[in-house]
N, C-alpha and C. Protein backbone atom coordinates (compact mmCIF):
# COMPACT_ATOMS: atom_id res chain seq x y z
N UNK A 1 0.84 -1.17 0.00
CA UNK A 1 0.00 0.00 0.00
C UNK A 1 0.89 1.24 0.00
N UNK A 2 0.61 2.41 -1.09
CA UNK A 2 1.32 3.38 -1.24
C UNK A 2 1.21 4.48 -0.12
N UNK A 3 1.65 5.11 0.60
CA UNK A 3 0.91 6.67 0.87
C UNK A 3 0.53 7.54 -0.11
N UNK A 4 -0.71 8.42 0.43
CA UNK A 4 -0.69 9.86 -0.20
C UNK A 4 -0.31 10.73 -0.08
N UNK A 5 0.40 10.84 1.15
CA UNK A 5 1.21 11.62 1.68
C UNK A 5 2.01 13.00 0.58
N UNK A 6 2.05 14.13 0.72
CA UNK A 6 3.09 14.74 0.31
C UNK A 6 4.57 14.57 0.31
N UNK A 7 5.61 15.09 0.04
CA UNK A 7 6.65 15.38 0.59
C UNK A 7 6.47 16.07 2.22
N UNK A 8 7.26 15.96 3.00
CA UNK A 8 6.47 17.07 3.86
C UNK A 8 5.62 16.61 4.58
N UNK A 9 4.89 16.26 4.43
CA UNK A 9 3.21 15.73 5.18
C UNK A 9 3.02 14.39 5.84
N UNK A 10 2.61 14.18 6.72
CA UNK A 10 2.25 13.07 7.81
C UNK A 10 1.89 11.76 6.66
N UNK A 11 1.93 10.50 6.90
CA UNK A 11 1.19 9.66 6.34
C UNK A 11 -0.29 9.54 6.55
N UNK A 12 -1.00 9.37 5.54
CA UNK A 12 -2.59 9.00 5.54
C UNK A 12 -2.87 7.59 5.85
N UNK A 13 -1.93 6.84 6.01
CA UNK A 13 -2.21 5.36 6.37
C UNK A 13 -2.40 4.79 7.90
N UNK A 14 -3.74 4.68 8.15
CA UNK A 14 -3.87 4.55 9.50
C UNK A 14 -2.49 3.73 10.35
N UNK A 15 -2.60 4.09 11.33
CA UNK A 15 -1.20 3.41 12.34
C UNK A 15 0.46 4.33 12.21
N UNK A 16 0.09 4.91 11.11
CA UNK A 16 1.70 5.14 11.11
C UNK A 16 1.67 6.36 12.05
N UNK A 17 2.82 6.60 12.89
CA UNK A 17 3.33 7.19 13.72
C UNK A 17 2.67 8.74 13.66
N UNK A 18 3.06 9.38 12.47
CA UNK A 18 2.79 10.82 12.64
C UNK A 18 1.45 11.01 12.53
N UNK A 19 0.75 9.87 12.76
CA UNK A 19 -0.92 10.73 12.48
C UNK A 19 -1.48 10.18 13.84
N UNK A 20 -0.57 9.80 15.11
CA UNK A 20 -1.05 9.52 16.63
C UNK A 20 -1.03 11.10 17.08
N UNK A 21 -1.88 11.22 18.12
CA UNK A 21 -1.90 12.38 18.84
C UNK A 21 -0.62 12.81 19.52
N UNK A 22 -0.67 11.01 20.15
CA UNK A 22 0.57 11.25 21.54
C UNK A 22 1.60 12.08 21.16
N UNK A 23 2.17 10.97 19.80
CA UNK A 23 3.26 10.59 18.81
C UNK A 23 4.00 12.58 18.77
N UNK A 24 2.60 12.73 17.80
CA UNK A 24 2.55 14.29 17.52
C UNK A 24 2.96 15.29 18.64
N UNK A 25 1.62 15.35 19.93
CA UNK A 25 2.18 16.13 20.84
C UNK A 25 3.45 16.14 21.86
N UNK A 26 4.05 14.92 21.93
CA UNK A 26 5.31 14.70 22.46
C UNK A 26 6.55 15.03 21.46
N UNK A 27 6.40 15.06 20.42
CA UNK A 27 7.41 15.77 19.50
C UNK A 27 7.90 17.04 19.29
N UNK A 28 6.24 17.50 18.96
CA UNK A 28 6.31 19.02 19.42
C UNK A 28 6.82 19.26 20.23
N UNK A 29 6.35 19.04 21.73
CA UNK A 29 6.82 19.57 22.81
C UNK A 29 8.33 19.35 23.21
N UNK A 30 9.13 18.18 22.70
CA UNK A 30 10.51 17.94 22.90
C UNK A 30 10.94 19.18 21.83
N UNK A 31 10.73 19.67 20.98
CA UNK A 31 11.30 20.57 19.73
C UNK A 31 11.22 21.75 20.69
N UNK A 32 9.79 22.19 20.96
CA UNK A 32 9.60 23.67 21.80
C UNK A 32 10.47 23.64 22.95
N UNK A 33 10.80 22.54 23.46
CA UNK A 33 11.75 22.79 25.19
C UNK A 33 12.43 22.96 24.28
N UNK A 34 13.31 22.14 23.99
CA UNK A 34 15.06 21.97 23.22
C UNK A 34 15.14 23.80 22.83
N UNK A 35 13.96 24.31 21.72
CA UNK A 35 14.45 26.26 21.48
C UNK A 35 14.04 26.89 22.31
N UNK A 36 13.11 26.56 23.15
CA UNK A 36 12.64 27.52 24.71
C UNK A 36 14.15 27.72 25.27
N UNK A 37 14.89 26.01 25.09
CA UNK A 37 15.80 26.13 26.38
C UNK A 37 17.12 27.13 25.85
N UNK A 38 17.36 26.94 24.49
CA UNK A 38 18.21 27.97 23.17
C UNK A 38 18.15 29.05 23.75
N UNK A 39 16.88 29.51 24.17
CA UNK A 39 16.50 30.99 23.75
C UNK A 39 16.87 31.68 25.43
N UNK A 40 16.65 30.90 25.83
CA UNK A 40 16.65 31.07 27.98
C UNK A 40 18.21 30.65 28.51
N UNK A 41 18.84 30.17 27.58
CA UNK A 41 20.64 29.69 28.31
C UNK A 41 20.83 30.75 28.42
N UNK A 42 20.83 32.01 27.45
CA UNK A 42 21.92 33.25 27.62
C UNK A 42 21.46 34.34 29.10
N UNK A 43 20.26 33.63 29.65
CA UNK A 43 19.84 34.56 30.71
C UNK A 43 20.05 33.91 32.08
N UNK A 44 20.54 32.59 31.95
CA UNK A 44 21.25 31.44 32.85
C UNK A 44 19.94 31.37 33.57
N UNK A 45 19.04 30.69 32.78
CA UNK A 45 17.82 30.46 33.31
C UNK A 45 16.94 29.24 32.39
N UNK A 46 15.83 28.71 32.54
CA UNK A 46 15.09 27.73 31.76
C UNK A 46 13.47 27.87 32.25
N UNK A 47 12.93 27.05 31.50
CA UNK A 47 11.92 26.82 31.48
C UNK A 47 10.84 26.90 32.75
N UNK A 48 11.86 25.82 33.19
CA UNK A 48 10.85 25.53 34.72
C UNK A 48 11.36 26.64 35.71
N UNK A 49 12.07 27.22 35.28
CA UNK A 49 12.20 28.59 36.55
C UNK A 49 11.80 29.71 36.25
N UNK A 50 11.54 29.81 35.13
CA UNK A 50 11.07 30.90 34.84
C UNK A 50 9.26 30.79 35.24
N UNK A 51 9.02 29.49 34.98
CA UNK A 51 7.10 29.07 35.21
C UNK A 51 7.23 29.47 36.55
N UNK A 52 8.32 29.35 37.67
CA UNK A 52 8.32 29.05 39.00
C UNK A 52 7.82 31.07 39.41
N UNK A 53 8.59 31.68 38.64
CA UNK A 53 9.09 32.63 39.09
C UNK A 53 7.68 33.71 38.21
N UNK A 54 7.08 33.13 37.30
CA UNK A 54 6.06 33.68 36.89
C UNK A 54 5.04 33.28 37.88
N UNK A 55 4.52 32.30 38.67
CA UNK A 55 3.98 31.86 39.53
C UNK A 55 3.94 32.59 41.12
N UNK A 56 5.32 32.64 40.99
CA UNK A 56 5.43 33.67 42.50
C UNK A 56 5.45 35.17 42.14
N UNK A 57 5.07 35.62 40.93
CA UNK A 57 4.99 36.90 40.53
C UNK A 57 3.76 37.91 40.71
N UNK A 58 2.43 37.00 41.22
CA UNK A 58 1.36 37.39 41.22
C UNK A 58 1.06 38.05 42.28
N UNK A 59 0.12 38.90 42.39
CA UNK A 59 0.19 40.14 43.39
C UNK A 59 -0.26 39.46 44.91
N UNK A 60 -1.02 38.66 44.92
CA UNK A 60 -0.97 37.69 46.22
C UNK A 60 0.22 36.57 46.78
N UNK A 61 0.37 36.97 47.66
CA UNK A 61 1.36 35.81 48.21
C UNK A 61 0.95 34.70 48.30
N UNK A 62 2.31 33.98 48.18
CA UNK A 62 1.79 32.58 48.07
C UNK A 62 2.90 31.79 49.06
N UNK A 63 2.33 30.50 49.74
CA UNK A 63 3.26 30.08 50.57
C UNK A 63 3.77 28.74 49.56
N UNK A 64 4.90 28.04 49.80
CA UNK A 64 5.62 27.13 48.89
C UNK A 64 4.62 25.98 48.99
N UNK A 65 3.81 25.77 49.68
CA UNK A 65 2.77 24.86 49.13
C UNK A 65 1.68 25.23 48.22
N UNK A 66 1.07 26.12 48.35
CA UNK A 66 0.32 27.25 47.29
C UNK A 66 1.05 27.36 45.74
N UNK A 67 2.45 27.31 45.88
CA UNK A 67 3.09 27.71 44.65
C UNK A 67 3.17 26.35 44.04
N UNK A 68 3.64 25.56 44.74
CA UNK A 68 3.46 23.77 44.25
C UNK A 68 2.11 23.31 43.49
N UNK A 69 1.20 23.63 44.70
CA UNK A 69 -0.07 23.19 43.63
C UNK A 69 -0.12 23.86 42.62
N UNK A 70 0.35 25.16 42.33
CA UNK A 70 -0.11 25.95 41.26
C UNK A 70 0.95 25.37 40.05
N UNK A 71 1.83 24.79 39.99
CA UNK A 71 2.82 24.48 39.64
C UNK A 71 2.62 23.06 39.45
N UNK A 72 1.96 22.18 40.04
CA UNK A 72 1.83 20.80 39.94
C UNK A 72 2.81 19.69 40.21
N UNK A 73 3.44 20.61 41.28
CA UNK A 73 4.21 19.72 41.73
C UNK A 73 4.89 19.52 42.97
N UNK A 74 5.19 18.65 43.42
CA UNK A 74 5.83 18.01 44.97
C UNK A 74 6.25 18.79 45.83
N UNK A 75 5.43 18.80 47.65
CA UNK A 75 6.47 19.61 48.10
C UNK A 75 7.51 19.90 48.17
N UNK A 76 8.63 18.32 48.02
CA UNK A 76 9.77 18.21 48.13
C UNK A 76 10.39 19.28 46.84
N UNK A 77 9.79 18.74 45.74
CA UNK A 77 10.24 19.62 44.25
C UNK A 77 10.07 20.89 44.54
N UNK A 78 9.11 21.15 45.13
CA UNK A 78 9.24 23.01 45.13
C UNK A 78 9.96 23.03 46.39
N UNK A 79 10.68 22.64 47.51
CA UNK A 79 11.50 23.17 48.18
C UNK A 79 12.55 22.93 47.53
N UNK A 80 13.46 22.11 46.97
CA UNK A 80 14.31 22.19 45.58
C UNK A 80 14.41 23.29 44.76
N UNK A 81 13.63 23.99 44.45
CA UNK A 81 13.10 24.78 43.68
C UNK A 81 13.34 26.28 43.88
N UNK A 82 12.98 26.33 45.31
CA UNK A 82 12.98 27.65 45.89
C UNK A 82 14.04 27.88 46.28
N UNK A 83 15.02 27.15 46.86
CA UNK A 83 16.11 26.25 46.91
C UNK A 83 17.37 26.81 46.43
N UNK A 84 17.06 26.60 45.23
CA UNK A 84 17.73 27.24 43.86
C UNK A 84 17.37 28.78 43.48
N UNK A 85 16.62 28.87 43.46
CA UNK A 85 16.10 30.48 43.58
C UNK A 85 16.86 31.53 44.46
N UNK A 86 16.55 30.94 45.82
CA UNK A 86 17.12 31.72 46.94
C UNK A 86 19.11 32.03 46.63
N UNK A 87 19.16 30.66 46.34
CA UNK A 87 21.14 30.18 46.14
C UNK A 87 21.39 31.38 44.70
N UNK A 88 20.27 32.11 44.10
CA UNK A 88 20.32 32.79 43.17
C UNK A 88 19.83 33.85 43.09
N UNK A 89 19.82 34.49 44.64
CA UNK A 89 19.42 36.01 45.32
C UNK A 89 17.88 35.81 44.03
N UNK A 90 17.41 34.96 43.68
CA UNK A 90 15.98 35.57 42.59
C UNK A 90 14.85 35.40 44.03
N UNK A 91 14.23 34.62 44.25
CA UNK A 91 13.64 34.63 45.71
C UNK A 91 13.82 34.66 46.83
N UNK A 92 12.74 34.86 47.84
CA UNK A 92 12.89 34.77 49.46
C UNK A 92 12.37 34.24 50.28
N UNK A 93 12.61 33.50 51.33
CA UNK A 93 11.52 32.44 51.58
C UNK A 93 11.39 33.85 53.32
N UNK A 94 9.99 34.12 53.45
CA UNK A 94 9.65 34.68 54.57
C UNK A 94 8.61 34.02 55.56
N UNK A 95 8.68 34.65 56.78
CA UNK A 95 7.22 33.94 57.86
C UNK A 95 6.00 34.85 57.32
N UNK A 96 4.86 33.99 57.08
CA UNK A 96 3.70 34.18 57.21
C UNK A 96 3.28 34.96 58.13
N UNK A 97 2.99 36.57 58.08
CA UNK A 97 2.38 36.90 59.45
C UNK A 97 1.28 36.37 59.70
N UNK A 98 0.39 35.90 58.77
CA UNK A 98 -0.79 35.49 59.56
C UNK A 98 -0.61 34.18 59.85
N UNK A 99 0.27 33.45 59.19
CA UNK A 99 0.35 31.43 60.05
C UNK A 99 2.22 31.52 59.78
N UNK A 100 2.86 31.77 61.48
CA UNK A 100 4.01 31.76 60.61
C UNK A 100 4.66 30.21 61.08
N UNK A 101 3.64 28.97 60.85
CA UNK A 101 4.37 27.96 60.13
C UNK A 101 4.26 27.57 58.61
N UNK A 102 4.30 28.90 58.21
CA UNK A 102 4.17 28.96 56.74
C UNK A 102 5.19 29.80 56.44
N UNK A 103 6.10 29.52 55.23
CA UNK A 103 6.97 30.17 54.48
C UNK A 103 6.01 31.16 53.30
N UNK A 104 6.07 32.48 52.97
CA UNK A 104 5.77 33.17 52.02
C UNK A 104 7.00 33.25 50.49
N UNK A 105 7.03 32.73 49.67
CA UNK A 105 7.66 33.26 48.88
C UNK A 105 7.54 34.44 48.05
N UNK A 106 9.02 35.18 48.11
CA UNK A 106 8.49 36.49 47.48
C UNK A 106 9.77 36.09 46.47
N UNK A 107 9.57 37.08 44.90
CA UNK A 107 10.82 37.51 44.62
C UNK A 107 11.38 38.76 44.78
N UNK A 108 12.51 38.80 44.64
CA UNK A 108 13.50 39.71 44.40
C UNK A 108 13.41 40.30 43.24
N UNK A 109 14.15 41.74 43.56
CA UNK A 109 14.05 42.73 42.36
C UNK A 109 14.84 41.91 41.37
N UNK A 110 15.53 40.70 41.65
CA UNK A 110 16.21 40.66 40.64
C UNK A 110 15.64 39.20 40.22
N UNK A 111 14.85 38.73 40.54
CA UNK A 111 14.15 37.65 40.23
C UNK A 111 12.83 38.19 39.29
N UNK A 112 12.25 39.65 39.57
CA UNK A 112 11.28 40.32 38.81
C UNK A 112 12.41 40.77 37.48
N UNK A 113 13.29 41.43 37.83
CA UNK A 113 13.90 41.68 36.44
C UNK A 113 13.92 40.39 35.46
N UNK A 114 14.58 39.11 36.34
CA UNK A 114 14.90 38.19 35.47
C UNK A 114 13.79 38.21 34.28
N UNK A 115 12.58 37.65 35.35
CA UNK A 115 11.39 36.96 35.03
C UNK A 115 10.62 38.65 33.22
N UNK A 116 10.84 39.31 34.15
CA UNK A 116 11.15 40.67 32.63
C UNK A 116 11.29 39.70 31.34
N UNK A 117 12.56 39.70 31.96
CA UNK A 117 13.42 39.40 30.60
C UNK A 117 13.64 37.92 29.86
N UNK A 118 13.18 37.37 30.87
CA UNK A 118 12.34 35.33 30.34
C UNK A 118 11.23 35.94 29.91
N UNK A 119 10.29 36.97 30.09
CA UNK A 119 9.08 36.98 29.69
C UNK A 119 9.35 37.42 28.12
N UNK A 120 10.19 38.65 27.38
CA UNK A 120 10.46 39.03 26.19
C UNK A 120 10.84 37.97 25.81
N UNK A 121 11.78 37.11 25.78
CA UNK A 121 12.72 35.42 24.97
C UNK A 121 11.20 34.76 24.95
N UNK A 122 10.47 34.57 25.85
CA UNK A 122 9.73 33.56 25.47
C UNK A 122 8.28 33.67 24.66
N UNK A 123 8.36 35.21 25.01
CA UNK A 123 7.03 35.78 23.94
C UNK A 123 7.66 35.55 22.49
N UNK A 124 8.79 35.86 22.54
CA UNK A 124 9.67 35.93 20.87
C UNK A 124 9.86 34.35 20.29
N UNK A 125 10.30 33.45 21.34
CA UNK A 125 10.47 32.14 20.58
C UNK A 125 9.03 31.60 20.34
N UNK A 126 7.91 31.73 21.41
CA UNK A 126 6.45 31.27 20.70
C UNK A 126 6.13 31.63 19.34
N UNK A 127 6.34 33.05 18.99
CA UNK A 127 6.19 34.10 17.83
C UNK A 127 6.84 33.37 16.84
N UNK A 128 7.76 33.07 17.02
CA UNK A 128 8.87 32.11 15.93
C UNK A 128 8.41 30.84 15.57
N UNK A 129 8.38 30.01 17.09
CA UNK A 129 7.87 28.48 17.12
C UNK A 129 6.92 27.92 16.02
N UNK A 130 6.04 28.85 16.24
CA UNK A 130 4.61 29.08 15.95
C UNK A 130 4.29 29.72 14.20
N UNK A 131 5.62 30.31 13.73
CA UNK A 131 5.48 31.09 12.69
C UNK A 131 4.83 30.03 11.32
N UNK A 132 5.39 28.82 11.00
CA UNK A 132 5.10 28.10 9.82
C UNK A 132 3.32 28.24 10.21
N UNK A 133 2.62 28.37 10.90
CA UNK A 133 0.91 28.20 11.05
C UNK A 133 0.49 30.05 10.72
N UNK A 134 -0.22 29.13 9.74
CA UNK A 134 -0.99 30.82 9.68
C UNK A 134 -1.30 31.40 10.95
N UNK A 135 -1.65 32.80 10.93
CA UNK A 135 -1.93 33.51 12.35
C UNK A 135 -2.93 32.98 12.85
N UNK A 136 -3.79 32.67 12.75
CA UNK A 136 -5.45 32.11 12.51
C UNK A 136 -5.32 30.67 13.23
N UNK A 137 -4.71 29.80 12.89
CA UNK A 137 -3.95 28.59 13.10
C UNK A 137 -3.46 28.50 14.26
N UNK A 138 -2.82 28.98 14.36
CA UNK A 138 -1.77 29.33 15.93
C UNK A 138 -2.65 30.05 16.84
N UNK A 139 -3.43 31.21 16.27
CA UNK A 139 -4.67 31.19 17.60
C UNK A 139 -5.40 29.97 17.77
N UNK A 140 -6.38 29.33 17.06
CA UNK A 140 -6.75 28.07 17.37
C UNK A 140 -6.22 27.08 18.15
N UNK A 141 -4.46 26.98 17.33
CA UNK A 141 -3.83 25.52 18.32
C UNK A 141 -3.78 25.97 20.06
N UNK A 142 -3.83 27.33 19.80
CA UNK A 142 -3.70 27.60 21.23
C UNK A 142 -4.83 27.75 22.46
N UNK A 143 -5.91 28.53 21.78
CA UNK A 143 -6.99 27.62 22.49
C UNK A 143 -7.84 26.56 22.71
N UNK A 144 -7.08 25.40 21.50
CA UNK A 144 -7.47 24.27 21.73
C UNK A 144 -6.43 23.45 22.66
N UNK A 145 -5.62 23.85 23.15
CA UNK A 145 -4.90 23.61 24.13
C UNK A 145 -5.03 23.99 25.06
N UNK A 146 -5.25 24.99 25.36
CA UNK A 146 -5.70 25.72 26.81
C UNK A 146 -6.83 24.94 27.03
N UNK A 147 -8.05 24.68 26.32
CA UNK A 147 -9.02 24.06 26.52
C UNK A 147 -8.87 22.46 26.89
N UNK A 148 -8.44 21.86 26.39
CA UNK A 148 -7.29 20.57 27.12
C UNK A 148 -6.71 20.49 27.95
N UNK A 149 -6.24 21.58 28.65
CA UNK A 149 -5.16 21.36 29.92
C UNK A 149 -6.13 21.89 30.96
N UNK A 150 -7.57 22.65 30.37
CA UNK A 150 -8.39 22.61 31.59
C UNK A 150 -9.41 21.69 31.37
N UNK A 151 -9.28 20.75 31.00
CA UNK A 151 -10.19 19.58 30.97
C UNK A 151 -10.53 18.96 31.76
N UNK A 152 -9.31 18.76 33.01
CA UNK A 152 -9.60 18.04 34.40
C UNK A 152 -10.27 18.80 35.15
N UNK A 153 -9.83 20.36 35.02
CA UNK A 153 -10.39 21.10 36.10
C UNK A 153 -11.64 21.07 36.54
């Protein structure tokens, strides 16, 4: 059996690899880290710290369990986390005045600058990522994704 496939283009023959969802969205997403991470080395920063640090950026405080769930992940991982932050003057771990067996994380002016300047690299590499899809296209993939990742909610 032949494909119809283009040059270029996924196979039309049921089973083959590029026409699985998984297949597809795990590819993508290994391509987007690998130039996310391109685009974020020169600011000696990545992906997941920059989500961390966009997370603790919001005008309410949040204590390192607050920031975990929001983050989706382990207490242990976000004390790791903050961890690294702190060892990188970008955050601060403070007492809760109102429960102080609670840590508040705040950042630093220089954890807000960072997070600045992860925010321009990563608006620019989406802009790029994203460029082969018409404009039209790339709005769609994107709220059909957003709409997916709140699917559990």
């Amino acid at each position: 059996m032949t494909s119809s496939a283009r040059p270029g283009q996924p196979s039309t023959r049921p089973g083959q690899l590029p026409d699985r969802l998984g297949y597809l969205l795990k590819h993508v997403q290994l391509r987007y880290a690998e130039t996310s991470a391109r685009a974020l080395a020169p600011l000696g920063t990545d992906g997941r710290e920059v989500a961390v640090l966009a997370v603790l950026a919001t005008d309410t405080a949040l204590s390192q369990q607050e920031a975990a769930g929001r983050l989706g992940v382990d207490r242990t991982t976000m004390v790791a986390l903050v961890d690294d932050l702190e060892a990188k003057s970008l955050a601060e771990r403070v007492r809760s005045p109102a429960d102080r067996r609670k840590n508040i994380i705040r950042l630093t002016a220089s954890g807000r600058e960072l997070l600045e300047r992860a925010e321009r690299v990563r608006l620019r590499t989406e802009r790029e990522f994203l460029a082969p899809l018409p404009a039209p296209d790339a709005r769609v993939l994107l709220a059909a994704l957003r709409t997916l990742a709140a699917a559990d909610d």
